[in-house]
Structures are given as C-alpha cells and as structure tokens.
PDB file of N, CA and C in Angstrom:
ATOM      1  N   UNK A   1      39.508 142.466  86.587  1.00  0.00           N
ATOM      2  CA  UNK A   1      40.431 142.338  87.663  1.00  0.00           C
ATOM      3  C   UNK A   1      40.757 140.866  87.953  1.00  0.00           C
ATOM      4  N   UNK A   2      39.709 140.034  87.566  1.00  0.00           N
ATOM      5  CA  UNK A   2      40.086 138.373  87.921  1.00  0.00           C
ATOM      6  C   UNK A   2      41.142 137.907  87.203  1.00  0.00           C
ATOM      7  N   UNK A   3      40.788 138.940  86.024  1.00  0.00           N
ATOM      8  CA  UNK A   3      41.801 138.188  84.700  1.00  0.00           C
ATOM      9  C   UNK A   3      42.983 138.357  85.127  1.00  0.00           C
ATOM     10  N   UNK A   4      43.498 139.584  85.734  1.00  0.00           N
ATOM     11  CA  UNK A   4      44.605 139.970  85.925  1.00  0.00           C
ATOM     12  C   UNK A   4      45.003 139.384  86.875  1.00  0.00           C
ATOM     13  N   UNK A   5      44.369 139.027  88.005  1.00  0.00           N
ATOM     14  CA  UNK A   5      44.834 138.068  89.025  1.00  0.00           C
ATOM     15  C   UNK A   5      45.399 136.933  88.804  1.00  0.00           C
ATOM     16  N   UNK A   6      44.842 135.894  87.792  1.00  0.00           N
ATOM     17  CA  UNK A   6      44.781 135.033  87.279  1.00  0.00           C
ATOM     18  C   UNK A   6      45.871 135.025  86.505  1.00  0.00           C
ATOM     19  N   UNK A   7      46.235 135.951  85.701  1.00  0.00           N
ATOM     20  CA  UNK A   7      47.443 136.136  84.928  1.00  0.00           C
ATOM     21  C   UNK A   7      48.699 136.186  85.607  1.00  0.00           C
ATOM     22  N   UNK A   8      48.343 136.768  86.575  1.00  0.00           N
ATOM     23  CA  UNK A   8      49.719 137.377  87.660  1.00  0.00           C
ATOM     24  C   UNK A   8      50.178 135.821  88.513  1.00  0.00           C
ATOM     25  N   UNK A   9      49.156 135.100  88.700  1.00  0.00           N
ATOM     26  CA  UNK A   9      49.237 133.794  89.355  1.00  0.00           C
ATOM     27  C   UNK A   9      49.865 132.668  88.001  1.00  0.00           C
ATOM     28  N   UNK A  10      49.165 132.903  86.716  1.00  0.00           N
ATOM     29  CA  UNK A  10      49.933 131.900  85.728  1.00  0.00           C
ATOM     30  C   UNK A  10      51.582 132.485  85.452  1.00  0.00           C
ATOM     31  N   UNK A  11      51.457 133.766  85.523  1.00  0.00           N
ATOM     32  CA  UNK A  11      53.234 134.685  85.513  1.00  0.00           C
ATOM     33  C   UNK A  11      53.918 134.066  86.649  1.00  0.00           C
ATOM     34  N   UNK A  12      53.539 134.182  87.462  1.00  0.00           N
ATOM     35  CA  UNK A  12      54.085 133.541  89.102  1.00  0.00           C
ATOM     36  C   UNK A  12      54.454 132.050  88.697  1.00  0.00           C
ATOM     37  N   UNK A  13      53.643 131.253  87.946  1.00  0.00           N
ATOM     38  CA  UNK A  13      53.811 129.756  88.014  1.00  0.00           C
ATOM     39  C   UNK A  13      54.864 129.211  87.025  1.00  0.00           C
ATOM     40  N   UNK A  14      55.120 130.416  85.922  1.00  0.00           N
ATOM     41  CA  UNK A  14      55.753 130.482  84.878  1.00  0.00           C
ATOM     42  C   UNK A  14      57.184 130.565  85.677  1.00  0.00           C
ATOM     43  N   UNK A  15      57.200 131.950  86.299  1.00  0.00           N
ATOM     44  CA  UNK A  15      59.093 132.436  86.984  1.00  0.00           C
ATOM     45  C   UNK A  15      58.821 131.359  88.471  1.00  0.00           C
ATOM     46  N   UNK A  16      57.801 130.623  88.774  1.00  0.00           N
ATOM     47  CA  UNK A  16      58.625 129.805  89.236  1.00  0.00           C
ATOM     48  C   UNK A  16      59.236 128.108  88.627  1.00  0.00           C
ATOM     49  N   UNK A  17      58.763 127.927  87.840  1.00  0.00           N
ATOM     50  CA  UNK A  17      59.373 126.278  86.610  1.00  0.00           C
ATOM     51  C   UNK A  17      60.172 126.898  86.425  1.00  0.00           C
ATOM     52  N   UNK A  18      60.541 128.293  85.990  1.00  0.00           N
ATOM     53  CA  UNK A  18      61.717 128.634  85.394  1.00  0.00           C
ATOM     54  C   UNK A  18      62.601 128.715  86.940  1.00  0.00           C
ATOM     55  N   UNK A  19      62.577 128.952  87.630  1.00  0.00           N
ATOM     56  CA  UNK A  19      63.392 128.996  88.795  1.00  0.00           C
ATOM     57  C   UNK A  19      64.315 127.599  89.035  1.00  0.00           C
ATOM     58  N   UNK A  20      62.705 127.062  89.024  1.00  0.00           N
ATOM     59  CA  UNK A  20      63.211 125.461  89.106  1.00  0.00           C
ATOM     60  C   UNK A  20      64.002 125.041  88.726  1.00  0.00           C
ATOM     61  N   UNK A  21      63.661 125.297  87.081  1.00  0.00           N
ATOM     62  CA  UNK A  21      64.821 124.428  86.109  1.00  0.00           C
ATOM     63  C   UNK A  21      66.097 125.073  86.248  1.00  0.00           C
ATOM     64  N   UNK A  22      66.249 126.447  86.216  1.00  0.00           N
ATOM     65  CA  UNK A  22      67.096 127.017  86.603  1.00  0.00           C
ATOM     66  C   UNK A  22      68.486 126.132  87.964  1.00  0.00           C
ATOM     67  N   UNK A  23      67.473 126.274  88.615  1.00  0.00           N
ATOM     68  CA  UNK A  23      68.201 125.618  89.818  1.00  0.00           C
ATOM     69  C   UNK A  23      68.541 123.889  89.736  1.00  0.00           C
ATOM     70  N   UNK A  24      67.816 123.485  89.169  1.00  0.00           N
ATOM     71  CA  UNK A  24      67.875 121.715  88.573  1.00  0.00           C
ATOM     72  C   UNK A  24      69.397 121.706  87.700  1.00  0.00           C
ATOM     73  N   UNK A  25      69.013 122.822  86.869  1.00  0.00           N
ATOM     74  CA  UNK A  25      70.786 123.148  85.872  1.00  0.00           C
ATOM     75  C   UNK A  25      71.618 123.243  87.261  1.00  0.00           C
ATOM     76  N   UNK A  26      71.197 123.779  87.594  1.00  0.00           N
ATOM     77  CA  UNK A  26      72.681 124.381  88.627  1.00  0.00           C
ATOM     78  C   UNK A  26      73.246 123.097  89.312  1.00  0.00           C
ATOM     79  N   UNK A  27      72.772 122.748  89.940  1.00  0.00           N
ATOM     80  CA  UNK A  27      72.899 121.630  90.408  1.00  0.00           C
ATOM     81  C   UNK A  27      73.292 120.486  90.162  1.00  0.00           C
ATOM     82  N   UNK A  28      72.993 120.447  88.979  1.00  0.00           N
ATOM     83  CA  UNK A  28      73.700 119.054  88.062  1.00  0.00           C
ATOM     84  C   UNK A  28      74.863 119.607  87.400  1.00  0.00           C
ATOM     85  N   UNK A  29      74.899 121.054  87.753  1.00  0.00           N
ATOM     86  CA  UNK A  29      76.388 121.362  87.329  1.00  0.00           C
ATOM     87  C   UNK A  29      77.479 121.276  88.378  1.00  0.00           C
ATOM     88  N   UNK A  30      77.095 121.893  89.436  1.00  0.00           N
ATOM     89  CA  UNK A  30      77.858 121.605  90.431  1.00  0.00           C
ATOM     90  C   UNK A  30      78.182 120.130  91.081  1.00  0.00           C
ATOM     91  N   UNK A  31      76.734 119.534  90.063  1.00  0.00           N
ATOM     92  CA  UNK A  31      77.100 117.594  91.265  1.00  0.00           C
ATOM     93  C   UNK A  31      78.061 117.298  89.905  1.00  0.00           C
ATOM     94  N   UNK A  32      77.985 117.544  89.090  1.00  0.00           N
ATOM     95  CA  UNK A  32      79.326 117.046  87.818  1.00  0.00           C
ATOM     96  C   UNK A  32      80.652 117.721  88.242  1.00  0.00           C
ATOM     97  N   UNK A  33      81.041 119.202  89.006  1.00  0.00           N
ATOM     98  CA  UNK A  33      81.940 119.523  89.259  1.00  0.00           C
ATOM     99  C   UNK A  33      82.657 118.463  90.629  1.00  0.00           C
ATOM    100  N   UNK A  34      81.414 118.916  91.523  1.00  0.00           N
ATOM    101  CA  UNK A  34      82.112 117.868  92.738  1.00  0.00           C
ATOM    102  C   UNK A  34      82.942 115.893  91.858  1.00  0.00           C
ATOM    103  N   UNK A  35      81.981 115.756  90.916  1.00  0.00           N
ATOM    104  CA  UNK A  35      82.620 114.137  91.022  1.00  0.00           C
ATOM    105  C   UNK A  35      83.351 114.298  90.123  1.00  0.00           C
ATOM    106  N   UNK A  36      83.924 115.580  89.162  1.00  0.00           N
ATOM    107  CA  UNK A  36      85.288 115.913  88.789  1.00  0.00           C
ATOM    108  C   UNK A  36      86.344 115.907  89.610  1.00  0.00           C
ATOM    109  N   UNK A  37      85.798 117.016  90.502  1.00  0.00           N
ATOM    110  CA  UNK A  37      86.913 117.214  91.429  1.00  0.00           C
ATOM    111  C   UNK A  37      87.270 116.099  92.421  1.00  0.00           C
ATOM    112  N   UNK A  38      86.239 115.037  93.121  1.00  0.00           N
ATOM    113  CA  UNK A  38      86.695 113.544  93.558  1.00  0.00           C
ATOM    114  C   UNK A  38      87.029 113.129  92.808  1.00  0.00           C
ATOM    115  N   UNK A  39      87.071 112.809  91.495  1.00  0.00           N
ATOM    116  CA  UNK A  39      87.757 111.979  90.707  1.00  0.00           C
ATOM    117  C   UNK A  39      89.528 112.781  90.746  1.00  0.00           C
ATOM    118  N   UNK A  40      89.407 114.049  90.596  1.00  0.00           N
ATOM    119  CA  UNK A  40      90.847 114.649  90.303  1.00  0.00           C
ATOM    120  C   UNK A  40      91.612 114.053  91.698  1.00  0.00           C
ATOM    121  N   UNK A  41      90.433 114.064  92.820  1.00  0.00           N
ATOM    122  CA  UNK A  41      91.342 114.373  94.432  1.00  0.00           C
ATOM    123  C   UNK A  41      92.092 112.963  94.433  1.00  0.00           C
ATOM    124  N   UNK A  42      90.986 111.605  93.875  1.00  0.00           N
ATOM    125  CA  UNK A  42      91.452 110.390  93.822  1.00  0.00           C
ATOM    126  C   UNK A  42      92.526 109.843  92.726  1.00  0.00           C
ATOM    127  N   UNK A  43      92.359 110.086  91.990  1.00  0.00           N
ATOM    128  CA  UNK A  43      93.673 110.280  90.763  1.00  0.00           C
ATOM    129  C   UNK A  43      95.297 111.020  91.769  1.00  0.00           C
ATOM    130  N   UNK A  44      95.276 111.826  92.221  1.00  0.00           N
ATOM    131  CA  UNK A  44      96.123 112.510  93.227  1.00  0.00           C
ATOM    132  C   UNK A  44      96.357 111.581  93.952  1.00  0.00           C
ATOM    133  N   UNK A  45      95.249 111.468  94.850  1.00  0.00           N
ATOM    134  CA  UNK A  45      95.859 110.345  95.871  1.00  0.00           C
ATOM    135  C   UNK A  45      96.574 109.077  95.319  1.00  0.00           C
ATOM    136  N   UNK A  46      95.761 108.427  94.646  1.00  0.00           N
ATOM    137  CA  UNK A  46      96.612 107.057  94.111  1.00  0.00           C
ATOM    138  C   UNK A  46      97.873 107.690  93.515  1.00  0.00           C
ATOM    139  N   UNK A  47      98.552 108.294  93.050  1.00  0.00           N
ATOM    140  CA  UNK A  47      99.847 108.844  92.588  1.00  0.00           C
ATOM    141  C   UNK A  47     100.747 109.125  93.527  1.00  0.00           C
ATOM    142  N   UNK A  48     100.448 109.616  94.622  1.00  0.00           N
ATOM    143  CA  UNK A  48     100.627 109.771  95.626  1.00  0.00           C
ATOM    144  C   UNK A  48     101.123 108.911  96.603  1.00  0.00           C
ATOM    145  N   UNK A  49      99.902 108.076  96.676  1.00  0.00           N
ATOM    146  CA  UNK A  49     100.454 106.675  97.305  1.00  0.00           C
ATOM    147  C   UNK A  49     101.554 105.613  96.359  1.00  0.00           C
ATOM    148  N   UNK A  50     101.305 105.698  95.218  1.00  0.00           N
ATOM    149  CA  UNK A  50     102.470 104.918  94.531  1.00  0.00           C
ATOM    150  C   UNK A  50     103.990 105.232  94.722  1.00  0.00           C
ATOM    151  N   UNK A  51     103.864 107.042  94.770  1.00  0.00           N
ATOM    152  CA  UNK A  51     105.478 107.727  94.669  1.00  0.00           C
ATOM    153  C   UNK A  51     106.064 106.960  96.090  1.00  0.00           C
ATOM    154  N   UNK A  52     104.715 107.412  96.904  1.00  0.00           N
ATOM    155  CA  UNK A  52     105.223 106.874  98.467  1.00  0.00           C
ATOM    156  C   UNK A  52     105.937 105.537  98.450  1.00  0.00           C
ATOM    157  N   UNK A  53     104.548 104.461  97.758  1.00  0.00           N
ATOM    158  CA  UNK A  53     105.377 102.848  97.673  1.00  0.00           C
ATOM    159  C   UNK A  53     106.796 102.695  96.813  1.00  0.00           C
ATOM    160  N   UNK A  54     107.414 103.522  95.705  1.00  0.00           N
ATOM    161  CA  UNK A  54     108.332 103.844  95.234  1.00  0.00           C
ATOM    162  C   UNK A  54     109.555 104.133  95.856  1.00  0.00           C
ATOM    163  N   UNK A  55     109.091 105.298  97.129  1.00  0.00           N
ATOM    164  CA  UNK A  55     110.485 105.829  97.814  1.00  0.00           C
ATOM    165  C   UNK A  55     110.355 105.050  99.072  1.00  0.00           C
ATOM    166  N   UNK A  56     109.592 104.237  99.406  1.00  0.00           N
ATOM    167  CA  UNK A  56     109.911 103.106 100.167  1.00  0.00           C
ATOM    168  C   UNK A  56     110.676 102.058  99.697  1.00  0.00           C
ATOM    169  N   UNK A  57     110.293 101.509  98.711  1.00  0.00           N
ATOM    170  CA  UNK A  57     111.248 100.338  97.778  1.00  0.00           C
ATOM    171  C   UNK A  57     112.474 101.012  97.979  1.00  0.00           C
ATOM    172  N   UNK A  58     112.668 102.100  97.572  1.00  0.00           N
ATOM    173  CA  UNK A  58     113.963 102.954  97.050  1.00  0.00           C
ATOM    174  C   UNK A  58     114.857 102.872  98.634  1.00  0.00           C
ATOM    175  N   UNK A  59     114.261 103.285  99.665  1.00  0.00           N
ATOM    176  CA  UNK A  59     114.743 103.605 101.203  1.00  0.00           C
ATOM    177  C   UNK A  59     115.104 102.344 101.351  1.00  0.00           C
ATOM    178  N   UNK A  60     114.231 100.800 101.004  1.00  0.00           N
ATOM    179  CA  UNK A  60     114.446 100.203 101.450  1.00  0.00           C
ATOM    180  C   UNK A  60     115.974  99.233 100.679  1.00  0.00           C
ATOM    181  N   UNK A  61     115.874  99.607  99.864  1.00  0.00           N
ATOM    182  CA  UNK A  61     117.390  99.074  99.070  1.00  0.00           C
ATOM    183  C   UNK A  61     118.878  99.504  99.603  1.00  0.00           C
ATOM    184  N   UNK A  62     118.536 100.617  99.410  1.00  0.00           N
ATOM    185  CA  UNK A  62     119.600 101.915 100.426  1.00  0.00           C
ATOM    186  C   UNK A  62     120.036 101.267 101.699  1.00  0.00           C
ATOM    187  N   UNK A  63     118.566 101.121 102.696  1.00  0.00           N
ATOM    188  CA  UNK A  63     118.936 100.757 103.930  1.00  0.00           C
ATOM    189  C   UNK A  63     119.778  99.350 104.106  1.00  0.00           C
ATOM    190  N   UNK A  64     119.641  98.645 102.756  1.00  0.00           N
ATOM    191  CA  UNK A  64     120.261  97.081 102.948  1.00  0.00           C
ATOM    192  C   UNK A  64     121.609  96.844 102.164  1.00  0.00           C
ATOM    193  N   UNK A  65     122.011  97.928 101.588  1.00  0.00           N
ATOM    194  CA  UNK A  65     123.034  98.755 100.612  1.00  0.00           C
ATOM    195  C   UNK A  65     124.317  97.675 101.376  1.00  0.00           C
ATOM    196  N   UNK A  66     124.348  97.830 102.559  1.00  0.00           N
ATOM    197  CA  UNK A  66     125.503  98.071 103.335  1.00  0.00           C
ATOM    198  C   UNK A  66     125.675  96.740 103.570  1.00  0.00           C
ATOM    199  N   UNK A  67     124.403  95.905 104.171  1.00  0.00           N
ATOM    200  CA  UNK A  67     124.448  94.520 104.765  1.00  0.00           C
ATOM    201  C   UNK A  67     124.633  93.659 103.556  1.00  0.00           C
ATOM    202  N   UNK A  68     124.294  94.164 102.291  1.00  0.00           N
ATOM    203  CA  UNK A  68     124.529  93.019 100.901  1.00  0.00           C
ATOM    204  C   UNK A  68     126.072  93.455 100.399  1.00  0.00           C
ATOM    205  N   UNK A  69     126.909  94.697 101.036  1.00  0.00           N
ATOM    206  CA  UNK A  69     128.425  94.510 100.639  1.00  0.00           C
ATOM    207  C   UNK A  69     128.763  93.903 101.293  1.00  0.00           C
ATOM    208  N   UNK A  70     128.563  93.809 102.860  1.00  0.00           N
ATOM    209  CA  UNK A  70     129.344  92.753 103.923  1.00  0.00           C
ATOM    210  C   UNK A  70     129.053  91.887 103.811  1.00  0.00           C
ATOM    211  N   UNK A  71     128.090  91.014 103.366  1.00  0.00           N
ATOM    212  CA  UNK A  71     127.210  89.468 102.668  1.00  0.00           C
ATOM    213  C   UNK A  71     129.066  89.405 101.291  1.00  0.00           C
ATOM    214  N   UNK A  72     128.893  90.207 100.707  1.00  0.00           N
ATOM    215  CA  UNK A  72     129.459  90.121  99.495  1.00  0.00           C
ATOM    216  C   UNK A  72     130.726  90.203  99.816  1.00  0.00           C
ATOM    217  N   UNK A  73     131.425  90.635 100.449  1.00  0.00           N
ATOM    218  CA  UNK A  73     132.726  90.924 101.060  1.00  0.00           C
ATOM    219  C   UNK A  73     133.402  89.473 101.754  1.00  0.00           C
ATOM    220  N   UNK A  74     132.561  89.114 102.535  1.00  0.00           N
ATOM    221  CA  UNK A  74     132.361  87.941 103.102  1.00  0.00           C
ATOM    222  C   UNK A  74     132.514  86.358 102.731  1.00  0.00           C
ATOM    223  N   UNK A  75     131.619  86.659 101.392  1.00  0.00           N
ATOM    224  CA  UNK A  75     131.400  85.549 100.634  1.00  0.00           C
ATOM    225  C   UNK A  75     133.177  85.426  99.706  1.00  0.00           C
ATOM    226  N   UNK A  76     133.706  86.582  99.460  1.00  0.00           N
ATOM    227  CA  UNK A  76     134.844  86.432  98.743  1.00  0.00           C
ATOM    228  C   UNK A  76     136.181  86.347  99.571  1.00  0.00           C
ATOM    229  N   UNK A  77     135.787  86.330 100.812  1.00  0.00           N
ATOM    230  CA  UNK A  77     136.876  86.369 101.755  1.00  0.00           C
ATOM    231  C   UNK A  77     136.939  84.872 101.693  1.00  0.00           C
ATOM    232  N   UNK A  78     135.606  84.232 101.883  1.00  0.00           N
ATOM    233  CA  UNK A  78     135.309  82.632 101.998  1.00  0.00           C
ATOM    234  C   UNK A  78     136.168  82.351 100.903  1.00  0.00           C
ATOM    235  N   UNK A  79     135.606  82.060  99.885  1.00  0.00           N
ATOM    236  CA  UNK A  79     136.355  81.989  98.032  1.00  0.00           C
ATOM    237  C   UNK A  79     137.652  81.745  98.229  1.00  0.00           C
ATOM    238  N   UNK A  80     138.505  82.941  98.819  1.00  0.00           N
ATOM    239  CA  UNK A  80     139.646  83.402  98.708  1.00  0.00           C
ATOM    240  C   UNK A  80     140.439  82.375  99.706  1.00  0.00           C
ATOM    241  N   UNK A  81     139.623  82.077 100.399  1.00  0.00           N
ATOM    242  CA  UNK A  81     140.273  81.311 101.648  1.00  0.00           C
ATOM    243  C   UNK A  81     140.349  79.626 101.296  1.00  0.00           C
ATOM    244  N   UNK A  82     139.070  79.482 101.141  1.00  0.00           N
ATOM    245  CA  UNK A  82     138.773  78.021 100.268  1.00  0.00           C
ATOM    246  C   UNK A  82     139.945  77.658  98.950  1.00  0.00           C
ATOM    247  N   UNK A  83     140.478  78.862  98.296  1.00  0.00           N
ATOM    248  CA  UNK A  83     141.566  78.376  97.284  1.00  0.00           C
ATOM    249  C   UNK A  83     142.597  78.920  97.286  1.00  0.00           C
ATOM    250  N   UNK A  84     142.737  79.219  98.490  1.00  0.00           N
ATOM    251  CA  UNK A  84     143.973  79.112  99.376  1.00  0.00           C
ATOM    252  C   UNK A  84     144.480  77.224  99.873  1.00  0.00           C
ATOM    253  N   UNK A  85     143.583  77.061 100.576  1.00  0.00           N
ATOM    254  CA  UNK A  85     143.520  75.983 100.733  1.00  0.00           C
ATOM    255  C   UNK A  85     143.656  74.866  99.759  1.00  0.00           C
ATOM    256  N   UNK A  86     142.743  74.963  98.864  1.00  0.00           N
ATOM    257  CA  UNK A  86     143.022  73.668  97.607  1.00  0.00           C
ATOM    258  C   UNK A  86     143.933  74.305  97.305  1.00  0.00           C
ATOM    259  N   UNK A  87     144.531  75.356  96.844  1.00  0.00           N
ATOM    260  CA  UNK A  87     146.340  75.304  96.798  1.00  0.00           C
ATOM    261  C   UNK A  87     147.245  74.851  97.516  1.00  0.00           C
ATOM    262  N   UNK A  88     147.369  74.975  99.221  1.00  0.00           N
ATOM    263  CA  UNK A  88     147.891  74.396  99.821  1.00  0.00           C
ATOM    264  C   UNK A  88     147.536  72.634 100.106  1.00  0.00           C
ATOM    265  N   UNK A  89     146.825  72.061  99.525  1.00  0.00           N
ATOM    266  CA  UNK A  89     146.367  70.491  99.493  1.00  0.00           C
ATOM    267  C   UNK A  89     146.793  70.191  97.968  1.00  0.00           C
ATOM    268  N   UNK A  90     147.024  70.903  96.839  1.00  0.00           N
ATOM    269  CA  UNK A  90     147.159  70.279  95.749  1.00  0.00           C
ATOM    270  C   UNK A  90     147.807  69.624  95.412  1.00  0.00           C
ATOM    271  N   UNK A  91     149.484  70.174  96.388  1.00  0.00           N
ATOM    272  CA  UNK A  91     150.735  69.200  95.881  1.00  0.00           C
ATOM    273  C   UNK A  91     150.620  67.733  96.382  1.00  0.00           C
ATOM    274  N   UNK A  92     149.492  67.570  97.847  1.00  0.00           N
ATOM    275  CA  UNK A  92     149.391  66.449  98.309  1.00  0.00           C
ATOM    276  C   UNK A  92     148.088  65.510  97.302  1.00  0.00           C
ATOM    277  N   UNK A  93     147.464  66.210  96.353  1.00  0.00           N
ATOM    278  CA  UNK A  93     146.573  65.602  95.618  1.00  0.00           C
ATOM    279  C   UNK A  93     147.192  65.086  94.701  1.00  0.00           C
ATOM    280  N   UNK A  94     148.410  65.469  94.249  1.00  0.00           N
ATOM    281  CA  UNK A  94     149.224  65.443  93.042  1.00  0.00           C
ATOM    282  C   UNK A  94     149.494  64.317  93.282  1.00  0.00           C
ATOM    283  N   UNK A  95     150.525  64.178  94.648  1.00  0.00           N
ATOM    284  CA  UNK A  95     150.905  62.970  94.819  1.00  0.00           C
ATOM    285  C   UNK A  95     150.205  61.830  95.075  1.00  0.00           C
ATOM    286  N   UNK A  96     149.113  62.162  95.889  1.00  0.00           N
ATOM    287  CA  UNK A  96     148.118  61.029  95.804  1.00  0.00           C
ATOM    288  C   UNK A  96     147.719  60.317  94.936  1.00  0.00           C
ATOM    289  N   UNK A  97     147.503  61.064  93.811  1.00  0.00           N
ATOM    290  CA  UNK A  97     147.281  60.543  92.386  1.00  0.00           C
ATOM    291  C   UNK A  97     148.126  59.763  91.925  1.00  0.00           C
ATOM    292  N   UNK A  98     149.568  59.850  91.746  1.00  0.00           N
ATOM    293  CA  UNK A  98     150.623  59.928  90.911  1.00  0.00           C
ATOM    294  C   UNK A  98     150.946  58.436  92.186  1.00  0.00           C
ATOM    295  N   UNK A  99     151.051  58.465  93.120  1.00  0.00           N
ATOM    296  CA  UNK A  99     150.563  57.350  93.925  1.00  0.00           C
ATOM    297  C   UNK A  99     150.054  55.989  93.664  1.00  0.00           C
ATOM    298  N   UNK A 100     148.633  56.433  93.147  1.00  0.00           N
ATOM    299  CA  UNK A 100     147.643  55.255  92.938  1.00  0.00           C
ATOM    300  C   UNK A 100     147.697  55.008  91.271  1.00  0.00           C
ATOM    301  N   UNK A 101     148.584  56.011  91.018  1.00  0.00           N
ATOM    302  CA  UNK A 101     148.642  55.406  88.956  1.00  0.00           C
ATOM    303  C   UNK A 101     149.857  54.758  89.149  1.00  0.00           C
ATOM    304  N   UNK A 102     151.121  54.870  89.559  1.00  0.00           N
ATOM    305  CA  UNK A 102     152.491  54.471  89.704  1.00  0.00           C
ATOM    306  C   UNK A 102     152.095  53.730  90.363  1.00  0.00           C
ATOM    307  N   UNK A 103     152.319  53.392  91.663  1.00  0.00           N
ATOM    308  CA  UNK A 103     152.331  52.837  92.533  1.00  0.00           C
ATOM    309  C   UNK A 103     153.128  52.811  93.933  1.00  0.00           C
ATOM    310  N   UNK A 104     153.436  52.680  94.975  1.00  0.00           N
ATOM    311  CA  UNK A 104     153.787  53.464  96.136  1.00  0.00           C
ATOM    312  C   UNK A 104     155.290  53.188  96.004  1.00  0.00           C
ATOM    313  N   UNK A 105     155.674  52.390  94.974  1.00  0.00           N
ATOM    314  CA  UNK A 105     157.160  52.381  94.913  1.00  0.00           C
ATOM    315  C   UNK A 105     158.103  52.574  93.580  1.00  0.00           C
ATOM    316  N   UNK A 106     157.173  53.432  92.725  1.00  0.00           N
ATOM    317  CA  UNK A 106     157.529  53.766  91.544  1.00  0.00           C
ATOM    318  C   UNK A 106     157.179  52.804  90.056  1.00  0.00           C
ATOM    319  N   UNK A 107     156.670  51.473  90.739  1.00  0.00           N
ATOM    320  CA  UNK A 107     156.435  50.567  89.835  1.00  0.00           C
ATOM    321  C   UNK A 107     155.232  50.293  88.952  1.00  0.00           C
ATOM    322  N   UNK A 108     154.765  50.132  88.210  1.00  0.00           N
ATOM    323  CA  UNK A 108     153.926  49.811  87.099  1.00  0.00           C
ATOM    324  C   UNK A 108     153.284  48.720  87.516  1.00  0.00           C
TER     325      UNK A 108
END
C-alpha cells in the first residue's frame, strides 16, 4: 500500500511538471501574440498618424490656394502697371538720350 501511495504521489508530481510546462507553453504563446498584436496596433498607428500629417499638408495648401492667386494676381497687376509706365516715360528717355549724344541744339 506504501508503494502505491508513493506512486500515486510520483504520478501527481509527474501531471503536475506536465501542467506546468504546459502552461509555461501557453504563455509564451500568448506573450508572443500580445507583442504581435502591439507591434501590428503600432505599425497602424504610425500610418495613421502619417496619412493624418499628409491630409494636413494637403488642407493646408488648399487653405492658402486662394491667398497665393491674389499674391499672384497682384504681383502681375504690379508688372503690368510698372510697363505701362516705362512705356509712357520711354519717348522721354529717347529723347533724353538723343539729347546728350546730339546735343540740345542738334549739333555734334
């Protein structure tokens, strides 16, 4: 009867290491799933946050769309106006010139 006691206690010590390891597997399976799945959640996020910094750049071009045609509109109105002007001063440049090469009374 000791023997059998004894046996039943080394059987017991046996299904429980095996429990153990059992559960040691498990566990290192599930801690490899979790830092899959943080790695997947963080991969997501950073993609995530980039599209975001993307359609911000994007919003923010859009939103200034308008103020860089009137910049641009502006600037050619200037242009347009400025050679307006040296057109209307040219005939007096002409002569100015034609002035100081001739001389103020046609003479050489």
């Amino acid at each position: 009867m000791a023997f059998e006691v004894i046996q039943s206690i080394v059987e017991a010590e046996k299904q429980a290491e095996t429990m153990k390891a059992e559960a040691f597997s498990k566990a290192e399976q599930e801690k490899e799933a979790a830092r899959k799945q943080a790695e997947q959640l963080l991969m997501e996020a950073r993609e995530e946050a980039k599209q975001q910094g993307q359609n911000q750049v994007k919003e923010a071009v859009e939103s200034t769309r308008g103020d860089t045609e009137a910049i641009k509109l502006a600037a050619q109105q200037a242009c347009a106006q400025v050679e307006q002007q040296a057109a209307a001063k040219k005939q007096q440049a002409v002569q100015a010139v034609i002035g100081k090469v001739v001389g103020n009374h046609g003479k050489c």
